[in-house]
C-alpha atoms as a PDB file:
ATOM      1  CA  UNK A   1      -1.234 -13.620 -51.052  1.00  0.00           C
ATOM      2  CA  UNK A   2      -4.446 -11.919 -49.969  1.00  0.00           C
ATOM      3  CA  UNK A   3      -5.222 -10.830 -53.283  1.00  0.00           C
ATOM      4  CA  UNK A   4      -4.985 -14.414 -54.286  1.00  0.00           C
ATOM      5  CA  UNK A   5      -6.971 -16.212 -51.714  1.00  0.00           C
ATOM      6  CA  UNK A   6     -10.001 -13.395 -52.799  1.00  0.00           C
ATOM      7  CA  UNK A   7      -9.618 -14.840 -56.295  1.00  0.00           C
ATOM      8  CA  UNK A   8      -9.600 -18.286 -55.273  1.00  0.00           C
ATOM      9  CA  UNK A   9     -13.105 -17.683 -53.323  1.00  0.00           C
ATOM     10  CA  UNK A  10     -14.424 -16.193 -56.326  1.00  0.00           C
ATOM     11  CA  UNK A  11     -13.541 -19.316 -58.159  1.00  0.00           C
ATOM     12  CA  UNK A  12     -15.417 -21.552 -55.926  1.00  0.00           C
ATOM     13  CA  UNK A  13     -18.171 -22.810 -57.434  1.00  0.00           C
ATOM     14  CA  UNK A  14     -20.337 -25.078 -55.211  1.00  0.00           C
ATOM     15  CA  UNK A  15     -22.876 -26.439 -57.276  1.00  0.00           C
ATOM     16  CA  UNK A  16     -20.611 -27.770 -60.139  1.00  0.00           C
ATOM     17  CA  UNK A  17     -19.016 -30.974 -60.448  1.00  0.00           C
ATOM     18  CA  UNK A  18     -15.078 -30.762 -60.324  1.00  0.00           C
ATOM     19  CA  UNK A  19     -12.785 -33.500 -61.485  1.00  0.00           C
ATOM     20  CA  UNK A  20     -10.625 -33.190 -58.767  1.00  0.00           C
ATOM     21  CA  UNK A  21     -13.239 -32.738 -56.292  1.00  0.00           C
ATOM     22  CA  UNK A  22     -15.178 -36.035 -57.640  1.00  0.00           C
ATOM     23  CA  UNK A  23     -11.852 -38.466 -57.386  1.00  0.00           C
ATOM     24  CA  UNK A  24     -11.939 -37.096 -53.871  1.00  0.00           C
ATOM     25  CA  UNK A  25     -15.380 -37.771 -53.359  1.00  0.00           C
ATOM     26  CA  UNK A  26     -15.277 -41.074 -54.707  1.00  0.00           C
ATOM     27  CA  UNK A  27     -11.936 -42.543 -52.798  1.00  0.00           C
ATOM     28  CA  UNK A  28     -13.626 -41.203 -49.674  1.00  0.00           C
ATOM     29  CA  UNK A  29     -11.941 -37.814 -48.804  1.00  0.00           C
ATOM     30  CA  UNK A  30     -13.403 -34.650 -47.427  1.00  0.00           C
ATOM     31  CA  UNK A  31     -12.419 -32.242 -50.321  1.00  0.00           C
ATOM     32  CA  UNK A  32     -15.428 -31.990 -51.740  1.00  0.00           C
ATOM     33  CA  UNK A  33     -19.350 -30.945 -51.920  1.00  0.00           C
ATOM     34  CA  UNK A  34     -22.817 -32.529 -52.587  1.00  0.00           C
ATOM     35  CA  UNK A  35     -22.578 -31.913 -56.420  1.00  0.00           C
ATOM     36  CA  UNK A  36     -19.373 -33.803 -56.275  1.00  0.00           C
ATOM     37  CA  UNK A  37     -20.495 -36.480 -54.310  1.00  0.00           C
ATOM     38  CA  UNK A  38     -24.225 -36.651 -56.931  1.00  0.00           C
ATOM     39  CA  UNK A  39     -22.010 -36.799 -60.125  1.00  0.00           C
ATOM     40  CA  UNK A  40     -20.840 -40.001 -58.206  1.00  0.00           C
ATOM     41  CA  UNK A  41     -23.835 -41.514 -57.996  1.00  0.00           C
ATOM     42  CA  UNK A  42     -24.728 -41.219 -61.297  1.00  0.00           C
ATOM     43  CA  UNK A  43     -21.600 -42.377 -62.809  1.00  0.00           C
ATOM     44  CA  UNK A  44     -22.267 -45.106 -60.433  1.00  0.00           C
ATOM     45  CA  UNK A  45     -25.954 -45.752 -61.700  1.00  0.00           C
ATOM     46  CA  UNK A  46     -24.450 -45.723 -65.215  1.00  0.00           C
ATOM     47  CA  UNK A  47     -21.583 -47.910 -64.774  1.00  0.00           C
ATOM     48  CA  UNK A  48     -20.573 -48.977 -61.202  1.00  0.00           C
ATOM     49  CA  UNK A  49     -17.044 -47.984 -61.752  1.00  0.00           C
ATOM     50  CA  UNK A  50     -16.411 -44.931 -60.347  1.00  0.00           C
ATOM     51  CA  UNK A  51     -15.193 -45.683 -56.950  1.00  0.00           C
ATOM     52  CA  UNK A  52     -12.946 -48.653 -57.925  1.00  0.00           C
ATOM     53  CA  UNK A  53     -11.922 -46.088 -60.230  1.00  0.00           C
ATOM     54  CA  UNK A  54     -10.738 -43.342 -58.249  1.00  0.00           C
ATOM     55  CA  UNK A  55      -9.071 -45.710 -55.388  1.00  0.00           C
ATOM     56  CA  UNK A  56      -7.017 -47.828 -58.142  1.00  0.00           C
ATOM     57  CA  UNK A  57      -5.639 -44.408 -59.265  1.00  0.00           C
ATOM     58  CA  UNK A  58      -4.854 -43.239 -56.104  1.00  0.00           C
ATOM     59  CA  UNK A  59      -2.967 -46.451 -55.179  1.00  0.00           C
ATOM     60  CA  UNK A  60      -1.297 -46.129 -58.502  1.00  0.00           C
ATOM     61  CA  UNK A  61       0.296 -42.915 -57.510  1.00  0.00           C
ATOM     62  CA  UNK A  62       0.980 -43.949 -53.778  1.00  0.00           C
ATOM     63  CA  UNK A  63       3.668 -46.830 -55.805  1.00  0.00           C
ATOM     64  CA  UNK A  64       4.925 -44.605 -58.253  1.00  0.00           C
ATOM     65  CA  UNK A  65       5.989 -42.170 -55.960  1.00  0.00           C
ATOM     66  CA  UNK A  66       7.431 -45.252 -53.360  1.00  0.00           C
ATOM     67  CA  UNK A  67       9.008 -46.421 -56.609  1.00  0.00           C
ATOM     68  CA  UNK A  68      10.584 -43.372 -57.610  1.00  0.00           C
ATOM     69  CA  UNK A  69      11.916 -42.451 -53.975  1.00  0.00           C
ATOM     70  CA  UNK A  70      13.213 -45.665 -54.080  1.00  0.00           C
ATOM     71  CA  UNK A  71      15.433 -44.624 -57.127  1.00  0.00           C
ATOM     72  CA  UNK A  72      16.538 -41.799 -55.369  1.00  0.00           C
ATOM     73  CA  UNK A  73      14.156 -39.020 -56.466  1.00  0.00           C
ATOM     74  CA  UNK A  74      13.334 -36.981 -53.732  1.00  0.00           C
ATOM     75  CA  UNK A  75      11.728 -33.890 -56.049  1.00  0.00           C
ATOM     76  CA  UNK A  76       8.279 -34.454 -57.257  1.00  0.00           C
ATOM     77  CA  UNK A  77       5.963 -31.511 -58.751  1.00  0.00           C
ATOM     78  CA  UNK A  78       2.258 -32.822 -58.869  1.00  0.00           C
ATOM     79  CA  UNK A  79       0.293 -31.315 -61.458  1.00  0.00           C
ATOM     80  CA  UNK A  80      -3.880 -31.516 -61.128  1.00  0.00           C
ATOM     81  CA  UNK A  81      -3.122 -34.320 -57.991  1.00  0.00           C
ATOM     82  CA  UNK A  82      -6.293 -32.068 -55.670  1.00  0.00           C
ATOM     83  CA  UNK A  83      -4.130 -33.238 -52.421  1.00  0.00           C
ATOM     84  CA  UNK A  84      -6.252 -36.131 -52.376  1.00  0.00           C
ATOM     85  CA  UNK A  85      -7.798 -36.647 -48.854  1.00  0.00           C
ATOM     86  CA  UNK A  86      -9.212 -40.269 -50.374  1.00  0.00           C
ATOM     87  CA  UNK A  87      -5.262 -41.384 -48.734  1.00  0.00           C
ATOM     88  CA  UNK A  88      -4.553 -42.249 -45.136  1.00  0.00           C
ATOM     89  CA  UNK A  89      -3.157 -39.851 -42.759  1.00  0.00           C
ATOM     90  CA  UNK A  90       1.056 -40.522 -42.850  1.00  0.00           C
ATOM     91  CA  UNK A  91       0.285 -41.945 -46.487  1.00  0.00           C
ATOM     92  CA  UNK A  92      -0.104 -38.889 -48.393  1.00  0.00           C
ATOM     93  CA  UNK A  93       1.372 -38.364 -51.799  1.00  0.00           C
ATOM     94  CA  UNK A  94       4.316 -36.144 -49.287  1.00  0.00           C
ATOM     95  CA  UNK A  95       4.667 -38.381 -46.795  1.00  0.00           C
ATOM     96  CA  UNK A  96       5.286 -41.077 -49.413  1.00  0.00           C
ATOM     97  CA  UNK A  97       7.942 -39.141 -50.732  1.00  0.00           C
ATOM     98  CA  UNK A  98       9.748 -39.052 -47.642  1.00  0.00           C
ATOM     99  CA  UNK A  99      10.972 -42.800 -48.228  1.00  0.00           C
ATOM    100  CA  UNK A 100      14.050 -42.253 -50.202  1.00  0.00           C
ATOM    101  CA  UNK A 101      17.717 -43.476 -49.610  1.00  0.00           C
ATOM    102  CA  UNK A 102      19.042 -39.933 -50.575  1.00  0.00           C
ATOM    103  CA  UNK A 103      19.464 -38.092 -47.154  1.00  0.00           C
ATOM    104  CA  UNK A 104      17.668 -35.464 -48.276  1.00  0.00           C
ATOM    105  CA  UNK A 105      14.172 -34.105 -47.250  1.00  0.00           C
ATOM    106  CA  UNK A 106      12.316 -34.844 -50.104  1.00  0.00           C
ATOM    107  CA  UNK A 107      10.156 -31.401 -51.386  1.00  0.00           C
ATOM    108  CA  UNK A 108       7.030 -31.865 -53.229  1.00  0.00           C
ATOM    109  CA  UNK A 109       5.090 -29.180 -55.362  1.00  0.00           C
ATOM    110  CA  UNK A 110       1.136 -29.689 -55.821  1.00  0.00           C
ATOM    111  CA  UNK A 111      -0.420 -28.216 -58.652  1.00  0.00           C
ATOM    112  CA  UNK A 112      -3.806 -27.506 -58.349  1.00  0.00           C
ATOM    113  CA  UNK A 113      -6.286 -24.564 -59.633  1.00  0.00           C
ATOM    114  CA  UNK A 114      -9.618 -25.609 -57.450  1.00  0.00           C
ATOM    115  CA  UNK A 115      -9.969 -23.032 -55.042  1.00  0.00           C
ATOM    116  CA  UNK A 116     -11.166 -25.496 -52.299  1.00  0.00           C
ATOM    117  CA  UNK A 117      -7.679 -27.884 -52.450  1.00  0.00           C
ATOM    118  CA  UNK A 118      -5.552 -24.850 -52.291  1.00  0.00           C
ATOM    119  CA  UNK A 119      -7.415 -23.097 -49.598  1.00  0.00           C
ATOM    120  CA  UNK A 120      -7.396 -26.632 -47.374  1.00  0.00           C
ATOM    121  CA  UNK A 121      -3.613 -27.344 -48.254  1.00  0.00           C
ATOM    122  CA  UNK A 122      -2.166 -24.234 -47.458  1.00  0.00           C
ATOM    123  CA  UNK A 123      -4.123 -24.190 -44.305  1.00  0.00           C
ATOM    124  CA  UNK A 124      -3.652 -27.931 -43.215  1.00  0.00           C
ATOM    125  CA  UNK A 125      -0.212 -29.038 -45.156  1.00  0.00           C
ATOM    126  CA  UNK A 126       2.143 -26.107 -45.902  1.00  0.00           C
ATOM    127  CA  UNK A 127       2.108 -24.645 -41.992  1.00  0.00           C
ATOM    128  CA  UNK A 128       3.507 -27.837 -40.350  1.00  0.00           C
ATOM    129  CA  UNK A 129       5.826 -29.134 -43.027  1.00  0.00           C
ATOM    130  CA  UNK A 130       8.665 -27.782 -44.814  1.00  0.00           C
ATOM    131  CA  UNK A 131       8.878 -30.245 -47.801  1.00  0.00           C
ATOM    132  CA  UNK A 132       5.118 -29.360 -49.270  1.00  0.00           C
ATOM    133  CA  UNK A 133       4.895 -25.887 -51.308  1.00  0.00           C
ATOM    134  CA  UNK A 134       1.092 -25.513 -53.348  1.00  0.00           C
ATOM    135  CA  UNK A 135       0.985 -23.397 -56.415  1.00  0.00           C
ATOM    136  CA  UNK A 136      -1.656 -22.640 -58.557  1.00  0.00           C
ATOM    137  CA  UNK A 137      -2.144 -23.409 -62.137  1.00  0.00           C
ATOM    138  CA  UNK A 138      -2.896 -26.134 -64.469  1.00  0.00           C
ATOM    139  CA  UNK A 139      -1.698 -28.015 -67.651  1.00  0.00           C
ATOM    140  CA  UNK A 140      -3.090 -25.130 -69.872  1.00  0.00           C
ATOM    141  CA  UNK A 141      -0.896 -22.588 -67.993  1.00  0.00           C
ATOM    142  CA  UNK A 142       2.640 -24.529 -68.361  1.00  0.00           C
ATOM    143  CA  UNK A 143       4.683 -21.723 -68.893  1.00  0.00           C
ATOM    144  CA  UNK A 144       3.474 -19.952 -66.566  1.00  0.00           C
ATOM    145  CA  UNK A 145       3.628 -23.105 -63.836  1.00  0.00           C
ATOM    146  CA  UNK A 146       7.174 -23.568 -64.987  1.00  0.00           C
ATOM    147  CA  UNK A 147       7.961 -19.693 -64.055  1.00  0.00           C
ATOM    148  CA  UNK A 148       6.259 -19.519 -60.846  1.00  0.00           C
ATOM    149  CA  UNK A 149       8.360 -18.341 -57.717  1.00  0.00           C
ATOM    150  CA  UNK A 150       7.575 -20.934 -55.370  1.00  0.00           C
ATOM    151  CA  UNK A 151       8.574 -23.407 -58.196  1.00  0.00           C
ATOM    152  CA  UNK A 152      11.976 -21.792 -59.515  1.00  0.00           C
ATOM    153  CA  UNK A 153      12.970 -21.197 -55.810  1.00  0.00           C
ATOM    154  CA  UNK A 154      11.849 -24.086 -53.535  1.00  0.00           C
ATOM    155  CA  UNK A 155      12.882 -27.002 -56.045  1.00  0.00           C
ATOM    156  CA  UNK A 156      16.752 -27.478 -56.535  1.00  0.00           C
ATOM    157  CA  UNK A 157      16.619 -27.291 -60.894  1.00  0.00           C
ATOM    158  CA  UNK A 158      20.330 -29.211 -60.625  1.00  0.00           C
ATOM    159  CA  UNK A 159      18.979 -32.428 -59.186  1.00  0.00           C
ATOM    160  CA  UNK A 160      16.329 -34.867 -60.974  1.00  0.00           C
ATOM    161  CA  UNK A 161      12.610 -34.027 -59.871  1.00  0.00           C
ATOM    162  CA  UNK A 162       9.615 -36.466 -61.177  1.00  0.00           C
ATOM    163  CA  UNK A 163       6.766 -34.432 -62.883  1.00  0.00           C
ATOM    164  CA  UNK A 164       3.471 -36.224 -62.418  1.00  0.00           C
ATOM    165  CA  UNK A 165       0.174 -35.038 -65.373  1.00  0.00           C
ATOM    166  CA  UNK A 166      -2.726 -35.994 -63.495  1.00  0.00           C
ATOM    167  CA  UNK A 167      -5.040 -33.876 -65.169  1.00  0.00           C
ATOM    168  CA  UNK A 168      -4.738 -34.578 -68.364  1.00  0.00           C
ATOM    169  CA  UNK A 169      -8.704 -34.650 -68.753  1.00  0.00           C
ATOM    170  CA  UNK A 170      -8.473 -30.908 -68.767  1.00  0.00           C
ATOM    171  CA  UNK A 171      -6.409 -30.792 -72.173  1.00  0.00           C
ATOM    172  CA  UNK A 172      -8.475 -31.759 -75.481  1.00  0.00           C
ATOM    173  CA  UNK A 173      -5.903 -30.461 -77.572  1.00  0.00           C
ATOM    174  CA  UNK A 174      -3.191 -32.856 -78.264  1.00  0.00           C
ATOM    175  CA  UNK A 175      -0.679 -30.586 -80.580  1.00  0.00           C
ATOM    176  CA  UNK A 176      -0.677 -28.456 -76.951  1.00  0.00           C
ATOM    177  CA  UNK A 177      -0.619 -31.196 -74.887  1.00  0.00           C
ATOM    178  CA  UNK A 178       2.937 -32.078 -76.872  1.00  0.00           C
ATOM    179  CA  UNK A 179       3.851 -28.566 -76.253  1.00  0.00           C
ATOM    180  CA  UNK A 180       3.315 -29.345 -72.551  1.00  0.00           C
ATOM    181  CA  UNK A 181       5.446 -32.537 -71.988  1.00  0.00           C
ATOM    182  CA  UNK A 182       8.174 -30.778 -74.680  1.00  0.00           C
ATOM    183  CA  UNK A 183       8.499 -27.674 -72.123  1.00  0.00           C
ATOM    184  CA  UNK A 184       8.321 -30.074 -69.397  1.00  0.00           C
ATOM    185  CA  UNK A 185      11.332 -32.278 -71.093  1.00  0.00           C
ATOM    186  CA  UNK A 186      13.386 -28.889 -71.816  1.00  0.00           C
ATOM    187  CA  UNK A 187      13.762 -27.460 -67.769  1.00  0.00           C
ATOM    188  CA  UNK A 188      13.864 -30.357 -65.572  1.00  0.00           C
ATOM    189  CA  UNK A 189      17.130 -31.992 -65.135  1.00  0.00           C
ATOM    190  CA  UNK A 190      18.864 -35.059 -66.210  1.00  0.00           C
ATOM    191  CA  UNK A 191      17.479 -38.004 -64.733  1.00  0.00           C
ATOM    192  CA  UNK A 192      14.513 -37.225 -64.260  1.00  0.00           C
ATOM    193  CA  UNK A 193      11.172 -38.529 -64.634  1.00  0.00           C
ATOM    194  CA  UNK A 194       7.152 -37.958 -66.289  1.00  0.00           C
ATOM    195  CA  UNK A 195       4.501 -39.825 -65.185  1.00  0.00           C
ATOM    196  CA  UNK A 196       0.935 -39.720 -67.287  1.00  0.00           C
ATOM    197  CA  UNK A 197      -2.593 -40.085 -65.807  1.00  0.00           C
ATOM    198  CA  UNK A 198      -5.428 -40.720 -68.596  1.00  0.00           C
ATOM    199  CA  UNK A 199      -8.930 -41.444 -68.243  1.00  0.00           C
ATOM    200  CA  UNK A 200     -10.171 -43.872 -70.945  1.00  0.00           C
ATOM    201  CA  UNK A 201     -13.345 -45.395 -72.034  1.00  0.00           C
ATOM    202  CA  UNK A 202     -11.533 -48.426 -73.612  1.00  0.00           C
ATOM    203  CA  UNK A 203     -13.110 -50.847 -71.299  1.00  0.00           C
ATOM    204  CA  UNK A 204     -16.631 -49.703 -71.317  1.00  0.00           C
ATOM    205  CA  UNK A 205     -19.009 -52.070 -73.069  1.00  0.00           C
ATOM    206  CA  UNK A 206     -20.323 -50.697 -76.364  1.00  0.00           C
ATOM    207  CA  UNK A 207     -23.845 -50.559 -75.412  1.00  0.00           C
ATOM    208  CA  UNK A 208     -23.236 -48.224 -72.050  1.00  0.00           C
ATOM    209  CA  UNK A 209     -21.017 -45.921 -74.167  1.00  0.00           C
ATOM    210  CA  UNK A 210     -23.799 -43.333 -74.974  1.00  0.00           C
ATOM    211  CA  UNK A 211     -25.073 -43.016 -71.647  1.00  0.00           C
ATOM    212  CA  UNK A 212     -21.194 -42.256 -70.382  1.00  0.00           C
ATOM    213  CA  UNK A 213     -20.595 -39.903 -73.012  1.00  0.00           C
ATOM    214  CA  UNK A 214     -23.737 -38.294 -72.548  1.00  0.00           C
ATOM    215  CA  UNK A 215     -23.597 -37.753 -68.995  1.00  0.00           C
ATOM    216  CA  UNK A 216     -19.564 -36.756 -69.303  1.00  0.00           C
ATOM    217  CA  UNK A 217     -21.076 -34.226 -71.706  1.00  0.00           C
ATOM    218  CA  UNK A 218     -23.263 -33.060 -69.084  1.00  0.00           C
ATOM    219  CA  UNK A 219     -21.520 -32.895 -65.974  1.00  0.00           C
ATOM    220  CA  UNK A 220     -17.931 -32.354 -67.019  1.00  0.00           C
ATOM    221  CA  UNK A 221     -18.058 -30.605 -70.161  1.00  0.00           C
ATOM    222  CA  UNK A 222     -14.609 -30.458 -72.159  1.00  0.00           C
ATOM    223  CA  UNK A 223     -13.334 -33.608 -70.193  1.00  0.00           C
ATOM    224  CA  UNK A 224     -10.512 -35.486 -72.290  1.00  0.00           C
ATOM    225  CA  UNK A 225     -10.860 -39.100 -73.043  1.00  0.00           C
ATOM    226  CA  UNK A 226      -8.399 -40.794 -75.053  1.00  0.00           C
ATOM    227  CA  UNK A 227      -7.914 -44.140 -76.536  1.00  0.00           C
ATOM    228  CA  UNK A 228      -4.240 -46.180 -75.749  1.00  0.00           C
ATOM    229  CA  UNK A 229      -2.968 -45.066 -78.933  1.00  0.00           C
ATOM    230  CA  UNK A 230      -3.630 -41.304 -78.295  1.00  0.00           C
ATOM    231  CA  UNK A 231      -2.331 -41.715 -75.310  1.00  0.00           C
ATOM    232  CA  UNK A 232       0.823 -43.483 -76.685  1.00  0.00           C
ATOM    233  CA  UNK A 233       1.071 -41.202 -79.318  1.00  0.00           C
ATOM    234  CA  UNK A 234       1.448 -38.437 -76.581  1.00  0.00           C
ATOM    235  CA  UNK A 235       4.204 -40.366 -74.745  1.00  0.00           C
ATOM    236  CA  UNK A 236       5.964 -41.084 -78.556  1.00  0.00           C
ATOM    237  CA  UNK A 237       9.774 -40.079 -77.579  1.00  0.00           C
ATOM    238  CA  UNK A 238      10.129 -40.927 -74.434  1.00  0.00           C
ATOM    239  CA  UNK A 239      11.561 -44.299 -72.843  1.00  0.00           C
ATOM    240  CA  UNK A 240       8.820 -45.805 -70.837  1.00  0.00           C
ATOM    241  CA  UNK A 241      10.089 -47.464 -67.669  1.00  0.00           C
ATOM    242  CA  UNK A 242       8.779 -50.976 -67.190  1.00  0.00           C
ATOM    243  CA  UNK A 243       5.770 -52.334 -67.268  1.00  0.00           C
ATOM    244  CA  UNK A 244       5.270 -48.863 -70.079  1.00  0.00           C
ATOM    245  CA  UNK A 245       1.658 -48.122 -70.578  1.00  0.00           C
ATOM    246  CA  UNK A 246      -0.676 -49.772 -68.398  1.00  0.00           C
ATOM    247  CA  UNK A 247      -4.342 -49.970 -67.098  1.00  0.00           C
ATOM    248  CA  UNK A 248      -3.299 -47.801 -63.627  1.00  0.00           C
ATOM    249  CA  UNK A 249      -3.502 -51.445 -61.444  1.00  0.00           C
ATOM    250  CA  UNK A 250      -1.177 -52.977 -63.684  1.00  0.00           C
ATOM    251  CA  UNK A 251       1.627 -50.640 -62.951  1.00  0.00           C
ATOM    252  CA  UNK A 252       3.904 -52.716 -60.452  1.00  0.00           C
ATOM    253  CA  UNK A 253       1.185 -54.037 -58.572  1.00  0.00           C
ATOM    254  CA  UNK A 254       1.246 -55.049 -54.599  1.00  0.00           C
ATOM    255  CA  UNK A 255      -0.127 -57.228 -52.628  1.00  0.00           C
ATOM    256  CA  UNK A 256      -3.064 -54.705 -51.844  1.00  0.00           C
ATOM    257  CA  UNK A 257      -3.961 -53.856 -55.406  1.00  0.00           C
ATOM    258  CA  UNK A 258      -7.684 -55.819 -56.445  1.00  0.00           C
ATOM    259  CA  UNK A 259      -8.607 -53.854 -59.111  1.00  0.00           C
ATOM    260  CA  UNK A 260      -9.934 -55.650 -62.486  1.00  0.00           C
ATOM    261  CA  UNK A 261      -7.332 -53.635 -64.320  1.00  0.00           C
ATOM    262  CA  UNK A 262      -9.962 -52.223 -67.169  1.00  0.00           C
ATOM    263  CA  UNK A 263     -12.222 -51.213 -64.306  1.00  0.00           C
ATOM    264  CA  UNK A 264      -9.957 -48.599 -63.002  1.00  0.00           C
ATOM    265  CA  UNK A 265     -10.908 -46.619 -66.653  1.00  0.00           C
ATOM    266  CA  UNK A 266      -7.561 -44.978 -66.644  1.00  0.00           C
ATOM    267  CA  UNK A 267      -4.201 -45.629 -68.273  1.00  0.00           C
ATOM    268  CA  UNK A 268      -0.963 -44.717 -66.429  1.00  0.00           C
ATOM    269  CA  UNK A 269       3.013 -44.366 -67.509  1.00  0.00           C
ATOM    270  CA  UNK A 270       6.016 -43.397 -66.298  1.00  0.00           C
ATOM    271  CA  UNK A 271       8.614 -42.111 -68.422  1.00  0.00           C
ATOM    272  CA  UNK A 272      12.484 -41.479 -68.056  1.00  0.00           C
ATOM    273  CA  UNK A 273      13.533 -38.002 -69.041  1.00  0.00           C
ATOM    274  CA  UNK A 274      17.475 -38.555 -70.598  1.00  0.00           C
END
């Protein structure tokens, strides 16, 4: 554990922009630093998305998760999620979790490799709950995600579990990225469920696109963007549940989703594992 927590510091980079640090700066958390909160700005300069962005996703997970309780999932593993802080106190990605019909106390696994979200979770979530575990890794580490101890021995691998890919802006190759959700298909159990995250320039007019990429180039470097169909070609296989794949405020809206759907930037799936 100690040796760990030194690495982590190591990691911690202050001055550069981090993905899951920018959602958080953007949907109003606390996990995150100046640099986070200046790539922000200039996204914002560039096109005044970023914000609207980062809030539709976040409500987009809060109702996938209520969904899938609701279903009777009480198992999620949250890969690349940063613990966002951008949610309400009792409406966290865990707490959400906790509205099921099943009985049982629902356990949640956040995957997340930025030193700063682990160091905050497992000093301010993990000591005064028993359904929260935090591991670290990422998409590009699967296997060795899928093998870690907290993961093999806090989730029960004989009931269905919900796997949510929020990060998968981190992965630019796609033959690996199959790999990924073909591992992810093999372990979990019957019944169980992958949801898909996706950022997307789809809906950016043509003339702002060079700016975007340009700054993306610059302040995120190796940051994924796909199209729908490379994002649908990812998902080929699997039985999307209903409405399939969807601008993230499309997805079984509520009353308190006011999103233009192609300002959110992001796509967003959920997909039955047989």
């Amino acid at each position: 554990m100690r040796q760990r927590a030194i690495r982590n510091l190591a990691k911690l980079e202050l001055t550069q922009a981090r993905v899951t640090r920018i959602l958080d700066a953007a949907a109003g958390g606390k996990n995150h630093f100046s640099a986070d909160r200046d790539v922000v700005r200039r996204y914002d300069q560039a096109a005044p998305v970023t914000t609207t962005a980062a809030r539709a996703v976040l409500r987009f997970l809060t109702r996938v998760v209520h969904h899938l309780a609701l279903q009777g999932v009480d198992q999620f593993v949250i890969v690349g999620s940063g613990v966002p802080s951008g949610l309400p106190p009792g409406r966290q990605l865990h707490d959400v979790a906790r509205r099921n019909p099943t009985g049982f106390v629902p356990r949640v696994v956040y995957v997340e490799n930025d030193p700063m979200v682990l160091a905050g979770a497992r000093a301010t979530i993990e000591p005064i709950t028993d359904c929260v575990r935090v591991v670290e890794g990422d998409l590009s580490e699967i296997d060795e995600v899928l093998d870690d101890r907290v993961m093999q021995t806090f989730l029960d691998w004989d009931r269905p579990m919900a796997v949510l890919l929020l990060s998968a802006y981190s992965l630019n190759d796609d033959e690996y990225f199959h790999y990924v959700i073909k591992r992810i298909r093999q372990v979990v159990p019957e019944r169980s469920y992958l949801t898909l995250v996706q950022t997307t320039f789809d809906a950016i007019p043509a003339e702002l696109l060079p700016a975007i990429h340009d700054l993306v180039a610059m302040t995120l470097p190796g940051h994924a963007v796909r199209t729908r169909e490379e994002v649908k070609g990812l998902l080929e296989g699997l039985k999307l549940v209903e409405p399939g794949l969807v601008w993230v405020p499309d997805w079984r809206p509520d009353a308190l989703e006011d999103c233009e759907p192609g300002a959110s930037g992001t796509y967003g799936a959920v997909a039955h594992i047989p």
